[in-house]
N, C-alpha and C. Protein backbone atom coordinates (compact mmCIF):
# COMPACT_ATOMS: atom_id res chain seq x y z
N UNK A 1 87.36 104.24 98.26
CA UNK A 1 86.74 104.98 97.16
C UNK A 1 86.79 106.48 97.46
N UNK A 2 86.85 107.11 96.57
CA UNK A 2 86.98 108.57 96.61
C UNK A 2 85.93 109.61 97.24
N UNK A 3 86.12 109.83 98.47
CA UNK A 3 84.52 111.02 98.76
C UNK A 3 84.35 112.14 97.86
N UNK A 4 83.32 111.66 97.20
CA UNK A 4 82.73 112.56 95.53
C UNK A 4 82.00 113.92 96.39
N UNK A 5 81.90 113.98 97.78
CA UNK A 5 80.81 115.15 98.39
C UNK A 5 81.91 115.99 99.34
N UNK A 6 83.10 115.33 99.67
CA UNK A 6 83.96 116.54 100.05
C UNK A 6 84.43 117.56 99.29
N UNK A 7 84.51 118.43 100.14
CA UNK A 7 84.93 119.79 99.14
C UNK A 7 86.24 119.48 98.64
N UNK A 8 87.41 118.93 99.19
CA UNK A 8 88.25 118.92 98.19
C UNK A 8 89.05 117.50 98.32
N UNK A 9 89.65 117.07 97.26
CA UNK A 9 90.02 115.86 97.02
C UNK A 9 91.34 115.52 96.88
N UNK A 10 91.92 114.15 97.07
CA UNK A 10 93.41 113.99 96.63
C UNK A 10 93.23 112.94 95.78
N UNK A 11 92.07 112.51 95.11
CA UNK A 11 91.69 111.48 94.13
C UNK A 11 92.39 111.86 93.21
N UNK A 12 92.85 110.31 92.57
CA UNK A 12 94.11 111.06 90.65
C UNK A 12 95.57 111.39 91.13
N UNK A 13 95.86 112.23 92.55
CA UNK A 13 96.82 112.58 92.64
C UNK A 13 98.19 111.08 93.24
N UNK A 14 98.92 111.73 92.56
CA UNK A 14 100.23 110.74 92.94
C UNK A 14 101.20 111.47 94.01
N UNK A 15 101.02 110.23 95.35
CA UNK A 15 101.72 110.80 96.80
C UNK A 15 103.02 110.31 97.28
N UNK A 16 103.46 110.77 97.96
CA UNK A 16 104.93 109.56 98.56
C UNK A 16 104.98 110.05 100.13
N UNK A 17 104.63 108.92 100.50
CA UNK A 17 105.01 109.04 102.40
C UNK A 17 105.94 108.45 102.63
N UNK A 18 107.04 109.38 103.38
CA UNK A 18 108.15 109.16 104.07
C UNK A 18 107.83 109.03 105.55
N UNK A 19 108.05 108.04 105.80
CA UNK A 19 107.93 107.74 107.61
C UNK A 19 106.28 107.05 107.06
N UNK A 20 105.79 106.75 106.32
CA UNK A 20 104.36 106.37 106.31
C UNK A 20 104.09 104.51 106.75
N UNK A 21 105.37 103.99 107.10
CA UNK A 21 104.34 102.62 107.54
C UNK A 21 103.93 102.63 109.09
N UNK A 22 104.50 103.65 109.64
CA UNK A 22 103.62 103.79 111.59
C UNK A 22 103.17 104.98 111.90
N UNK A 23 102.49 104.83 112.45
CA UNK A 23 101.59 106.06 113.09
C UNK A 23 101.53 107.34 112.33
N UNK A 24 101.36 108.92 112.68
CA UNK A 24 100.44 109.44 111.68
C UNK A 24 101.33 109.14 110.05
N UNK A 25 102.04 109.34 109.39
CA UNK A 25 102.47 108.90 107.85
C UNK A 25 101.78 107.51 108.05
N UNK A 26 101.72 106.65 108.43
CA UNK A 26 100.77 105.14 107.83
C UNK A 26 99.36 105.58 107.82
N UNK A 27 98.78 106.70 108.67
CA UNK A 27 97.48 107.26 108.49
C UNK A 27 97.19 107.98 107.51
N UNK A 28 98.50 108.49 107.28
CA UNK A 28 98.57 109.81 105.92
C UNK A 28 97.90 108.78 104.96
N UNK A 29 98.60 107.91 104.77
CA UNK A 29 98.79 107.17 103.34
C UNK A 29 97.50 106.47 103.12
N UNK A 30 96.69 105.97 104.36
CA UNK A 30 95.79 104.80 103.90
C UNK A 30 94.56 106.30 103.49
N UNK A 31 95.09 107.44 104.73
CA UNK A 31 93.46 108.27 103.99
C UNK A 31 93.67 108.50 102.21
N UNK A 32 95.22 108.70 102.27
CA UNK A 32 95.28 109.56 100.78
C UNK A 32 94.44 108.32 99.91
N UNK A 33 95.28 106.74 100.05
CA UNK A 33 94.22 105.87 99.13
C UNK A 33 92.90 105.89 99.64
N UNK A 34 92.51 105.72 100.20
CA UNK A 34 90.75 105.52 100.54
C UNK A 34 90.30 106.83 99.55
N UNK A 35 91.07 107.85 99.36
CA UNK A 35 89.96 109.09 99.28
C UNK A 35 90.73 108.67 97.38
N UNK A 36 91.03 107.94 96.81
CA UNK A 36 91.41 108.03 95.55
C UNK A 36 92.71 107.98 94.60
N UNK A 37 93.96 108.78 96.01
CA UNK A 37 94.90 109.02 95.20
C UNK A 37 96.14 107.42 95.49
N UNK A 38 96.95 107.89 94.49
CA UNK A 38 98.00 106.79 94.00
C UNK A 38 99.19 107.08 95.04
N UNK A 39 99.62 106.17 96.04
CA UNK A 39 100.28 106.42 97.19
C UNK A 39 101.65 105.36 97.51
N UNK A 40 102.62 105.84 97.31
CA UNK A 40 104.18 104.77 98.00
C UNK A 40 104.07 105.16 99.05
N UNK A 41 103.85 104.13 100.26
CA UNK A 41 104.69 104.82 101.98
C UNK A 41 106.03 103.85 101.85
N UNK A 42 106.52 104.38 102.94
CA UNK A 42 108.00 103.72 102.56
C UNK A 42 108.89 104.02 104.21
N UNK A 43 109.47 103.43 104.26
CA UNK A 43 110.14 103.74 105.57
C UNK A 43 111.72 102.67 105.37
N UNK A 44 112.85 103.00 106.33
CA UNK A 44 113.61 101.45 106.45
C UNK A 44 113.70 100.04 106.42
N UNK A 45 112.43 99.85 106.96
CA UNK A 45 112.35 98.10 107.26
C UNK A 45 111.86 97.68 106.25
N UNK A 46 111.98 96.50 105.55
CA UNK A 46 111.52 96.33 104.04
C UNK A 46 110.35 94.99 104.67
N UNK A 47 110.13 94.58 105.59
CA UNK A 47 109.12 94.17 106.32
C UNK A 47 107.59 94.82 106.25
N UNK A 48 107.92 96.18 106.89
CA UNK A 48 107.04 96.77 107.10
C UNK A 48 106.69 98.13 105.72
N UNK A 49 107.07 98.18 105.26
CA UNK A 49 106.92 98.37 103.51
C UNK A 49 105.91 97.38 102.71
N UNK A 50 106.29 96.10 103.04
CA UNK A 50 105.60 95.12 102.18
C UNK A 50 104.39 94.78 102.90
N UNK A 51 104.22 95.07 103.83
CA UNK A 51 103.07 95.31 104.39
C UNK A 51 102.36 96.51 104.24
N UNK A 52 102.59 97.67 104.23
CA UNK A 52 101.53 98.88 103.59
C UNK A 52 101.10 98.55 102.46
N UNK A 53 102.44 98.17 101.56
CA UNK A 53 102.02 98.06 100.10
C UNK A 53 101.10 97.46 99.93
N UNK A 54 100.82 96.81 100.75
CA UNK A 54 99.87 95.29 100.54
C UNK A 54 98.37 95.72 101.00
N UNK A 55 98.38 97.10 101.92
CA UNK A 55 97.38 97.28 102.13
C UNK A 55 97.14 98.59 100.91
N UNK A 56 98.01 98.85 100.98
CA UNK A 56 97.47 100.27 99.92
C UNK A 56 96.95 99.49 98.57
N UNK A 57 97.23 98.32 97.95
CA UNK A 57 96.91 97.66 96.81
C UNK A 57 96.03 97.70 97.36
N UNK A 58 95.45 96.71 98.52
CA UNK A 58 93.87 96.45 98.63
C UNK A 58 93.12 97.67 99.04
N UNK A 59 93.78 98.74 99.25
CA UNK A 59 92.44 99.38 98.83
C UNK A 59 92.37 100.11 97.57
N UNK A 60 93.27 99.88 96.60
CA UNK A 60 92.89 100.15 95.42
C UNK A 60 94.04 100.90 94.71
N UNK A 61 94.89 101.62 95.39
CA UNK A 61 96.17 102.61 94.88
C UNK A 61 97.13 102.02 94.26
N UNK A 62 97.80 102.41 93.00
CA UNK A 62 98.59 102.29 92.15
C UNK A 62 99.41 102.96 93.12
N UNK A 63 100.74 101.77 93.84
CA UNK A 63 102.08 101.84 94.55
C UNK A 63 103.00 101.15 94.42
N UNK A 64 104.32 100.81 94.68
CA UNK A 64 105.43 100.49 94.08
C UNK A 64 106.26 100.11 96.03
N UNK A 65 106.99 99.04 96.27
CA UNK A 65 107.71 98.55 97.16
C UNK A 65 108.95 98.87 97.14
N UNK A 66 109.18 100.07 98.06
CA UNK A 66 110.74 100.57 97.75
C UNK A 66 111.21 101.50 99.70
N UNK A 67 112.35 100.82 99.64
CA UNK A 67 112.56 101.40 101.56
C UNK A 67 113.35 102.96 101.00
N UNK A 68 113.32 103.31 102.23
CA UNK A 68 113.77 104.48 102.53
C UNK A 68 114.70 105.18 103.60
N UNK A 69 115.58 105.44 103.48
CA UNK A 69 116.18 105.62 104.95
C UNK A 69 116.72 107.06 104.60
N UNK A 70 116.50 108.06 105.28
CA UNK A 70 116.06 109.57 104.84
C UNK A 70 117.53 110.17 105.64
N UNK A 71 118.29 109.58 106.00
CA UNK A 71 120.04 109.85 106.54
C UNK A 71 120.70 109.76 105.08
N UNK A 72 120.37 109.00 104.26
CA UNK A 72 121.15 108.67 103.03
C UNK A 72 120.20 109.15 102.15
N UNK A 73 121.12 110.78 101.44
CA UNK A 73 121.15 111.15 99.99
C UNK A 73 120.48 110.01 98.58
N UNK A 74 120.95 108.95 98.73
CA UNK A 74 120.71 108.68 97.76
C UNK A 74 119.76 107.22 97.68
N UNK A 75 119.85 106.71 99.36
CA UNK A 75 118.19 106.42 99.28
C UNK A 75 116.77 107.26 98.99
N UNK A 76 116.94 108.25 99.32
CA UNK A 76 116.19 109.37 99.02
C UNK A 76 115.61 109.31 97.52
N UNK A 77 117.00 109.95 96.55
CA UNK A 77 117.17 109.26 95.43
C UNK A 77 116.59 108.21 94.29
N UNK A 78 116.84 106.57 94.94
CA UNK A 78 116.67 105.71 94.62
C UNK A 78 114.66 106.06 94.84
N UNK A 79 113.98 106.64 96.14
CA UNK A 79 112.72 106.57 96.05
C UNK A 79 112.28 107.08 95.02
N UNK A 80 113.01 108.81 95.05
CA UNK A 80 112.35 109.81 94.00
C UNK A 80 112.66 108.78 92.25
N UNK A 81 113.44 107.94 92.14
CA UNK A 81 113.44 107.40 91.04
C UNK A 81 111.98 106.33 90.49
N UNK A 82 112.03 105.54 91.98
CA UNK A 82 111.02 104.95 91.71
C UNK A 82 109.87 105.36 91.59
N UNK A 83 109.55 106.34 92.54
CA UNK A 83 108.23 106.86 92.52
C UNK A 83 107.92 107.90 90.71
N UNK A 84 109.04 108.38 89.99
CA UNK A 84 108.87 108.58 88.69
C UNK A 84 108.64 107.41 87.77
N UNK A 85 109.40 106.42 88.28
CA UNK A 85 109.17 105.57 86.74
C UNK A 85 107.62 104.86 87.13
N UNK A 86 107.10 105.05 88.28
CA UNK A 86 105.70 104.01 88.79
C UNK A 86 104.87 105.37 88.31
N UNK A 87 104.74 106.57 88.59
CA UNK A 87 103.61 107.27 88.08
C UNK A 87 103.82 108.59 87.34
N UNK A 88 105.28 108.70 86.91
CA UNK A 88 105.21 109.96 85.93
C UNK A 88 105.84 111.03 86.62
N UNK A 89 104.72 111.29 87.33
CA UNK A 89 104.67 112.98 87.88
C UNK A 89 104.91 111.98 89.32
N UNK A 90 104.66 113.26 90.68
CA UNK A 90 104.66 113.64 91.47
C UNK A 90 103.85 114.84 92.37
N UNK A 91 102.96 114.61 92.81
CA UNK A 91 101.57 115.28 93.49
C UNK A 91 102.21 116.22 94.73
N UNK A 92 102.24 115.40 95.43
CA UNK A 92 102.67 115.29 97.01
C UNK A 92 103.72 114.16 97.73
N UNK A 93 104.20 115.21 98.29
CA UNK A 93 105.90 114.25 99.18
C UNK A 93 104.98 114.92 100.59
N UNK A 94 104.97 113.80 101.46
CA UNK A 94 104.80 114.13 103.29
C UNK A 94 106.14 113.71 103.58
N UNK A 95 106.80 114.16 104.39
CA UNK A 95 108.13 114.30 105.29
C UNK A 95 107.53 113.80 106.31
N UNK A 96 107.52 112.30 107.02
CA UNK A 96 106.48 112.10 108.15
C UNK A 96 108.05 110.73 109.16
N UNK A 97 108.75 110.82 108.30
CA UNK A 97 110.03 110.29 109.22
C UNK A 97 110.39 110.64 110.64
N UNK A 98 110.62 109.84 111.35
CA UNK A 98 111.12 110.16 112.05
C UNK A 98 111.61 108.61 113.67
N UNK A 99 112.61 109.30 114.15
CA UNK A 99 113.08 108.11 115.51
C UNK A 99 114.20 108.64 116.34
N UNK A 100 114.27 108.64 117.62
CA UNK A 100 114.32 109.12 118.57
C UNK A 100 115.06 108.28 119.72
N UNK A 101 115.74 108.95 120.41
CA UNK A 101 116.16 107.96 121.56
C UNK A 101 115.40 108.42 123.14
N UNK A 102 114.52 109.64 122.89
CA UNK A 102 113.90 109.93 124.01
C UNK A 102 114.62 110.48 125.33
N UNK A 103 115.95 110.84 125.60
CA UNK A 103 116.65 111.15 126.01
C UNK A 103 116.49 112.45 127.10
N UNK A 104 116.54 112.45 128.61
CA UNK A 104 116.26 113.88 128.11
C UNK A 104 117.60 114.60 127.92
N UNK A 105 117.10 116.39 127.90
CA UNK A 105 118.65 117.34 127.55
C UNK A 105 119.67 116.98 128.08
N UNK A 106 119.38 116.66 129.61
CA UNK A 106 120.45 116.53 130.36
C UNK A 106 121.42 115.66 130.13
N UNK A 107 120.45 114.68 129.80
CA UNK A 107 121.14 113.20 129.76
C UNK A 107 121.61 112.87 128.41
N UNK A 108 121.22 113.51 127.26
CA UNK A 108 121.54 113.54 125.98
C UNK A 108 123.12 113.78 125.55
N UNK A 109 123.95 112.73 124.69
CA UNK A 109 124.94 113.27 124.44
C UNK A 109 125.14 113.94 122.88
N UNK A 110 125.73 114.08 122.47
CA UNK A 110 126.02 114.82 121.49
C UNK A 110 125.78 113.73 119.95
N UNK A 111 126.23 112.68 120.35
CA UNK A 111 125.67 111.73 119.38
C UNK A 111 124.01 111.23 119.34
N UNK A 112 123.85 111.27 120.40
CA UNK A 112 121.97 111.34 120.26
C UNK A 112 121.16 112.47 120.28
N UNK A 113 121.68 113.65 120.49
CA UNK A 113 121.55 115.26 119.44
C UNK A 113 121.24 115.01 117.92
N UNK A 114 122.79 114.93 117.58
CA UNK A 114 123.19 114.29 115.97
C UNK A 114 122.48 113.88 115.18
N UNK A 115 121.93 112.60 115.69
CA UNK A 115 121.30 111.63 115.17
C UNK A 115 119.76 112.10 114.91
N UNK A 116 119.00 112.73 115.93
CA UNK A 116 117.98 113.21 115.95
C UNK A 116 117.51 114.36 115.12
N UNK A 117 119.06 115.13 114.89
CA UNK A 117 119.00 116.11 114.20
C UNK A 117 119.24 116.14 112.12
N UNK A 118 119.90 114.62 112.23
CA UNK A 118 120.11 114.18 111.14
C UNK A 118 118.82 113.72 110.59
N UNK A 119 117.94 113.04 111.22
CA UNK A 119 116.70 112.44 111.10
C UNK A 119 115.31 113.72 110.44
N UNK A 120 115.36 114.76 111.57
CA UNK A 120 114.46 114.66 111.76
C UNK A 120 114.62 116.62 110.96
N UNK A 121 115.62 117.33 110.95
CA UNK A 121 116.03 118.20 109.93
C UNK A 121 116.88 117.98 108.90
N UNK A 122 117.93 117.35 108.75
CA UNK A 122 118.54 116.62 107.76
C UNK A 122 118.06 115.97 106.74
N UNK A 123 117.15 115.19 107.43
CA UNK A 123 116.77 114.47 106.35
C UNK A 123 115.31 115.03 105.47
N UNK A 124 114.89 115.97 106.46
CA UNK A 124 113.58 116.58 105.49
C UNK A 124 114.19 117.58 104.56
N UNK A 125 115.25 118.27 104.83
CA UNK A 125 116.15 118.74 104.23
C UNK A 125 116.33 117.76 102.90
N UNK A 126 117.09 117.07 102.72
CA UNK A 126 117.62 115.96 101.24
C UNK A 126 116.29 115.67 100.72
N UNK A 127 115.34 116.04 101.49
CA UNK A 127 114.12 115.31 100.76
C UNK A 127 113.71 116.24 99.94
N UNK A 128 113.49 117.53 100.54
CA UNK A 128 112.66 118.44 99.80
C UNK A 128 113.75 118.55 98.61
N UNK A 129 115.27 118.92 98.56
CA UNK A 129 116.09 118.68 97.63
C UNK A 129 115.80 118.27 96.81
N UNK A 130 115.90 116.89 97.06
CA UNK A 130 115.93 115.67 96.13
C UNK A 130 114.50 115.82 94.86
N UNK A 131 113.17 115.93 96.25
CA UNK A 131 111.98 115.68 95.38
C UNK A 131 111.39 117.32 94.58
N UNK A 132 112.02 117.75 95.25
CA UNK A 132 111.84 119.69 94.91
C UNK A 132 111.76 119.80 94.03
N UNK A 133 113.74 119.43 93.41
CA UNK A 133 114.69 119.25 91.71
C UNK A 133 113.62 118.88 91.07
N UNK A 134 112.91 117.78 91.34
CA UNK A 134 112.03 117.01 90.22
C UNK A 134 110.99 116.98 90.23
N UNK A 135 110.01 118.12 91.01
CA UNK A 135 108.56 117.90 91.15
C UNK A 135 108.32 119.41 89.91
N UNK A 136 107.74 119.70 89.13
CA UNK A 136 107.24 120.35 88.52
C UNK A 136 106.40 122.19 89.50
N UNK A 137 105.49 120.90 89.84
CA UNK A 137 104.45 121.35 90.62
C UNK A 137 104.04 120.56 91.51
N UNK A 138 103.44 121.31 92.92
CA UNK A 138 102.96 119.92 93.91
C UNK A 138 102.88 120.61 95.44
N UNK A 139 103.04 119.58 96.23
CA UNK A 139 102.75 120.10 97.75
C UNK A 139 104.13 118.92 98.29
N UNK A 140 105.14 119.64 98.60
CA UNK A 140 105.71 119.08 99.95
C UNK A 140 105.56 119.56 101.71
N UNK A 141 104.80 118.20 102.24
CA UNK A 141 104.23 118.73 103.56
C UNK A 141 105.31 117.84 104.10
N UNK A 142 105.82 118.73 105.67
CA UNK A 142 106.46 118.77 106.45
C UNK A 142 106.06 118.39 107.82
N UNK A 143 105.98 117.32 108.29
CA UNK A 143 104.79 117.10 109.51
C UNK A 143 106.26 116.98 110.63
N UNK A 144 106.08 118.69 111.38
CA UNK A 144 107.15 118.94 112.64
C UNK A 144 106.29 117.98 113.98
N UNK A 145 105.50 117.04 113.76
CA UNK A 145 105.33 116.59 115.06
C UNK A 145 105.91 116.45 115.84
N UNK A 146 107.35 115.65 115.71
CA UNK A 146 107.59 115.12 116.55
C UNK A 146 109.30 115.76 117.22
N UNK A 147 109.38 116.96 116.32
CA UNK A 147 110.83 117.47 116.23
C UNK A 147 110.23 118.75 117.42
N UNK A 148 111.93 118.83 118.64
CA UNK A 148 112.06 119.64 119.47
C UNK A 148 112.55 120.68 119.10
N UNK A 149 112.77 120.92 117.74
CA UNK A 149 113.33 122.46 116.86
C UNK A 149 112.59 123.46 116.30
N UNK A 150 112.09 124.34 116.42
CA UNK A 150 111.20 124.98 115.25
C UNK A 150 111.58 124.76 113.52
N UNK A 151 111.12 123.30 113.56
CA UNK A 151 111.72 123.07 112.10
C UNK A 151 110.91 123.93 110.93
N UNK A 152 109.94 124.65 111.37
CA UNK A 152 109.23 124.81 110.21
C UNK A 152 109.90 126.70 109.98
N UNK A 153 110.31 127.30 110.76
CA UNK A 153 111.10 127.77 110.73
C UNK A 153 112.00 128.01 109.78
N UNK A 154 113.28 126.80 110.29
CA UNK A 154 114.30 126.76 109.61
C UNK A 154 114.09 126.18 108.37
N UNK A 155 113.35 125.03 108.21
CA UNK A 155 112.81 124.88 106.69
C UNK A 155 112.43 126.02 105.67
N UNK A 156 111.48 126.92 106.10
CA UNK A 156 110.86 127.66 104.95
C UNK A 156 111.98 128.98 104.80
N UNK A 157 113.13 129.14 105.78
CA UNK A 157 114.14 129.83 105.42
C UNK A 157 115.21 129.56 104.12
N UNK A 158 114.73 127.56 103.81
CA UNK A 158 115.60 127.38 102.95
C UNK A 158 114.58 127.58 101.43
N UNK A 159 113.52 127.95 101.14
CA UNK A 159 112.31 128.05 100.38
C UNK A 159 113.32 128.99 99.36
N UNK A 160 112.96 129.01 97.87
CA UNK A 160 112.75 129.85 96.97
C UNK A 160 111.76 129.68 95.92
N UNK A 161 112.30 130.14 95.28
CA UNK A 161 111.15 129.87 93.87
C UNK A 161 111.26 128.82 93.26
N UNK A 162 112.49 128.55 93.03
CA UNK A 162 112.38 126.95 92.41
C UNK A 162 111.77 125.68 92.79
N UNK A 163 111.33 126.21 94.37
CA UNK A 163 110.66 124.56 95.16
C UNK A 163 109.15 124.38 94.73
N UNK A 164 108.51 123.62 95.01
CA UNK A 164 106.95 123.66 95.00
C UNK A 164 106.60 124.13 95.98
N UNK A 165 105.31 124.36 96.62
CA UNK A 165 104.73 124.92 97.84
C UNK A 165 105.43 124.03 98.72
N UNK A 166 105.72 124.51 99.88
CA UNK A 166 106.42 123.94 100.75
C UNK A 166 105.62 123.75 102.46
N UNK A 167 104.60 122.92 102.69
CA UNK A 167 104.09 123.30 104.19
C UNK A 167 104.52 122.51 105.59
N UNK A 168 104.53 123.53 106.38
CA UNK A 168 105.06 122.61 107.56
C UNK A 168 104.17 122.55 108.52
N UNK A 169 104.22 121.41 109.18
CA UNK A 169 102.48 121.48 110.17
C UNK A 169 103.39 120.42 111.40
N UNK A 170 102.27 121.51 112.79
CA UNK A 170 103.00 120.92 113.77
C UNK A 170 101.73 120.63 114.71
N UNK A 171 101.35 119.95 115.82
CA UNK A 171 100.09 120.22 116.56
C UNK A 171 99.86 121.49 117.59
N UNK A 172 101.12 122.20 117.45
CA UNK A 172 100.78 122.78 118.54
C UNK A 172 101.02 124.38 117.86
N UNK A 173 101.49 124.83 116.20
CA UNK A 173 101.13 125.63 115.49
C UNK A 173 100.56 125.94 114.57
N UNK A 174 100.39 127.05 113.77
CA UNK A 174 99.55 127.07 112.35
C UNK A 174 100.85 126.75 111.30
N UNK A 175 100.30 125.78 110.48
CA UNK A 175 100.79 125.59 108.99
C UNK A 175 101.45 126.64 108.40
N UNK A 176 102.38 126.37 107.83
CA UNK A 176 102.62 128.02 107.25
C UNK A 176 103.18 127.55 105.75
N UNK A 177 102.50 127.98 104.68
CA UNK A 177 102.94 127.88 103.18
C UNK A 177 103.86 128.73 102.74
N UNK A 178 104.78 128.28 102.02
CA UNK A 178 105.26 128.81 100.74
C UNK A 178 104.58 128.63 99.73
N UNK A 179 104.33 129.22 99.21
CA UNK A 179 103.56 129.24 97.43
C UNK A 179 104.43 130.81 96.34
N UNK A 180 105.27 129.64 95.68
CA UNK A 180 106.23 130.76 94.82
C UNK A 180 104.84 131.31 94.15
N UNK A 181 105.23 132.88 93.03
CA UNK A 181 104.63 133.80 92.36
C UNK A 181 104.77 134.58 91.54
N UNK A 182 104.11 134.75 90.44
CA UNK A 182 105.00 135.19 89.65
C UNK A 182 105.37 136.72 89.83
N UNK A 183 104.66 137.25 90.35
CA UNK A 183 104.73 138.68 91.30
C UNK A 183 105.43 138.65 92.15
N UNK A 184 105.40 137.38 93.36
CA UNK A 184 105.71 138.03 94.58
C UNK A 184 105.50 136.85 95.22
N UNK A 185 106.40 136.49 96.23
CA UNK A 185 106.71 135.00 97.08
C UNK A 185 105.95 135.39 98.71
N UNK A 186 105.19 135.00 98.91
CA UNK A 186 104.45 135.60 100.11
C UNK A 186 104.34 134.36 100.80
N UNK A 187 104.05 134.53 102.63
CA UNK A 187 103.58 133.42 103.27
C UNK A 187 101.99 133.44 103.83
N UNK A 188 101.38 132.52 103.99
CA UNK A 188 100.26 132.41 103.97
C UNK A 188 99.80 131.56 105.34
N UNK A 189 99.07 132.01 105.93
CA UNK A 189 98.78 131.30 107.08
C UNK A 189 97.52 130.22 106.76
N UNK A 190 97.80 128.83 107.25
CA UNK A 190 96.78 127.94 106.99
C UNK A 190 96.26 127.40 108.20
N UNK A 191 94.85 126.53 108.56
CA UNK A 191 94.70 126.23 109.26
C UNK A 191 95.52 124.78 109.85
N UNK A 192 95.69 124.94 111.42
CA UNK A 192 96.10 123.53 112.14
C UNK A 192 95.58 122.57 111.95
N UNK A 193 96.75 121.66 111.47
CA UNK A 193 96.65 120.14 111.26
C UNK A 193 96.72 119.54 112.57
N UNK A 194 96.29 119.19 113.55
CA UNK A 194 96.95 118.27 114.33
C UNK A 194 97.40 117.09 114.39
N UNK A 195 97.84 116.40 115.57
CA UNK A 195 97.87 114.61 115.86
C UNK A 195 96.95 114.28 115.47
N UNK A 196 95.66 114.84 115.25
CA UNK A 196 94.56 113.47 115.04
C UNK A 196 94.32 113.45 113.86
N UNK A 197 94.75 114.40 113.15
CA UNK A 197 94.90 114.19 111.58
C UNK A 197 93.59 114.87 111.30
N UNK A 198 93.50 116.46 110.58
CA UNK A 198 92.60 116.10 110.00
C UNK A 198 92.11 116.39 108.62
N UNK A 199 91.55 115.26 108.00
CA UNK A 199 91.03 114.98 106.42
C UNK A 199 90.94 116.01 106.02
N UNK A 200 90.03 117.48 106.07
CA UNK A 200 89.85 118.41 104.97
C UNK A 200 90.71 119.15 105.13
N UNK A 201 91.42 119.61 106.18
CA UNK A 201 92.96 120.68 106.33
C UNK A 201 93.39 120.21 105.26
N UNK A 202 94.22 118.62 105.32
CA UNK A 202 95.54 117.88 105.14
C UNK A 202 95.00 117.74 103.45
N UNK A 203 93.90 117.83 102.71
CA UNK A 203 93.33 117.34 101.43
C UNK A 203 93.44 118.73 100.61
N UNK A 204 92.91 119.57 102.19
CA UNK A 204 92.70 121.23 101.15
C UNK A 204 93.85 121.80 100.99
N UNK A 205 95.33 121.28 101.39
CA UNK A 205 96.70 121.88 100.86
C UNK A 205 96.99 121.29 100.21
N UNK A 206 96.77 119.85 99.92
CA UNK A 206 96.92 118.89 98.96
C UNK A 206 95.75 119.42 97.37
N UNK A 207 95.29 119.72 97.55
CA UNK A 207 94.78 119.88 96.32
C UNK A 207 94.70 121.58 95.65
N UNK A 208 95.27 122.23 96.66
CA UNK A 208 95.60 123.60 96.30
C UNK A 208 96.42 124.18 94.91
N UNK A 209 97.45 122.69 94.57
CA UNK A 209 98.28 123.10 93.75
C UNK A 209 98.03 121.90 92.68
């Protein structure tokens, strides 16, 4: 049920978690339903899909059973389709993908670089694309947890006016927004989200727009 006494809310709003059936994106998703809003998590395994879904129904969220594999353009695609014809609009996209071979530098070859780099900038890349083109208005959050790049960085270098607010959150920096204008495209410093997730940061950029 929706906390009616927090200051700000993601109740009403329609979400999509990428990387959301394990660890923090499966946390993203169950707070966004508990607190109200209408939530797809989605990941590769169509196992573990039908299992969020199953929990996000029971706790009450209008969601839709659809995988995701964030290397492929047009799985991407196929989500942003579904997630329109299940609720219209589009609120919030979390970028919360991600997998790893743990490697270290040394030992790393160039194909498990690649791969990591396809995953984990690549693919937040096609996402914001994909869901950018078609979000009106909204919040795409960028959760750099788990990436060894300053992705948030190179992300908000690819920012213009045409995207929605764009935030990237890491545990070990400050958030940093895009919010286009009709004056003037400025960045804005927000407070740290960390690993442990927390509710009024992650709600108060979510409901900003």
């Amino acid at each position: 049920m929706p906390d009616r006494n927090s200051a700000v809310s993601v109740s009403d709003k329609n979400a999509v978690v990428i990387g959301g059936t394990t660890g923090i994106g499966r946390g993203i998703a169950h707070t966004f339903a508990m607190d109200g809003a209408n939530v797809i998590a989605t990941s590769r395994s169509p196992e573990s899909v039908q299992e969020i879904t199953n929990e996000l129904r029971g706790l009450g969220a209008e969601t839709a059973e659809v995988t995701c594999n964030v290397r492929e353009r047009r799985s991407i695609e196929n989500l942003r389709d579904v997630a329109f014809d299940t609720f219209d609009t589009v609120d919030i996209v979390v970028n919360s993908a991600g997998d790893t071979d743990h490697a270290s530098l040394l030992e790393m070859d160039d194909a498990q670089w690649e791969y990591g780099i396809d995953v984990f900038l690549s693919g937040v890349f096609r996402s914001c694309q994909v869901f950018g083109r078609a979000m009106d208005q909204g919040s795409i959050i960028n959760s750099a947890l788990h990436v060894y790049i300053p992705l948030q960085t190179l992300t908000l270098q690819t920012v213009n006016r045409q995207f929605p607010a764009i935030i990237c959150c890491s545990p070990d920096s400050r958030g940093t927004r895009n919010q286009p204008r009709s004056d003037d495209s400025r960045l804005t410093e927000l407070d740290t989200i960390s690993n442990r997730g927390e509710k009024q940061a992650l709600h108060g950029l979510c409901s900003a727009f």
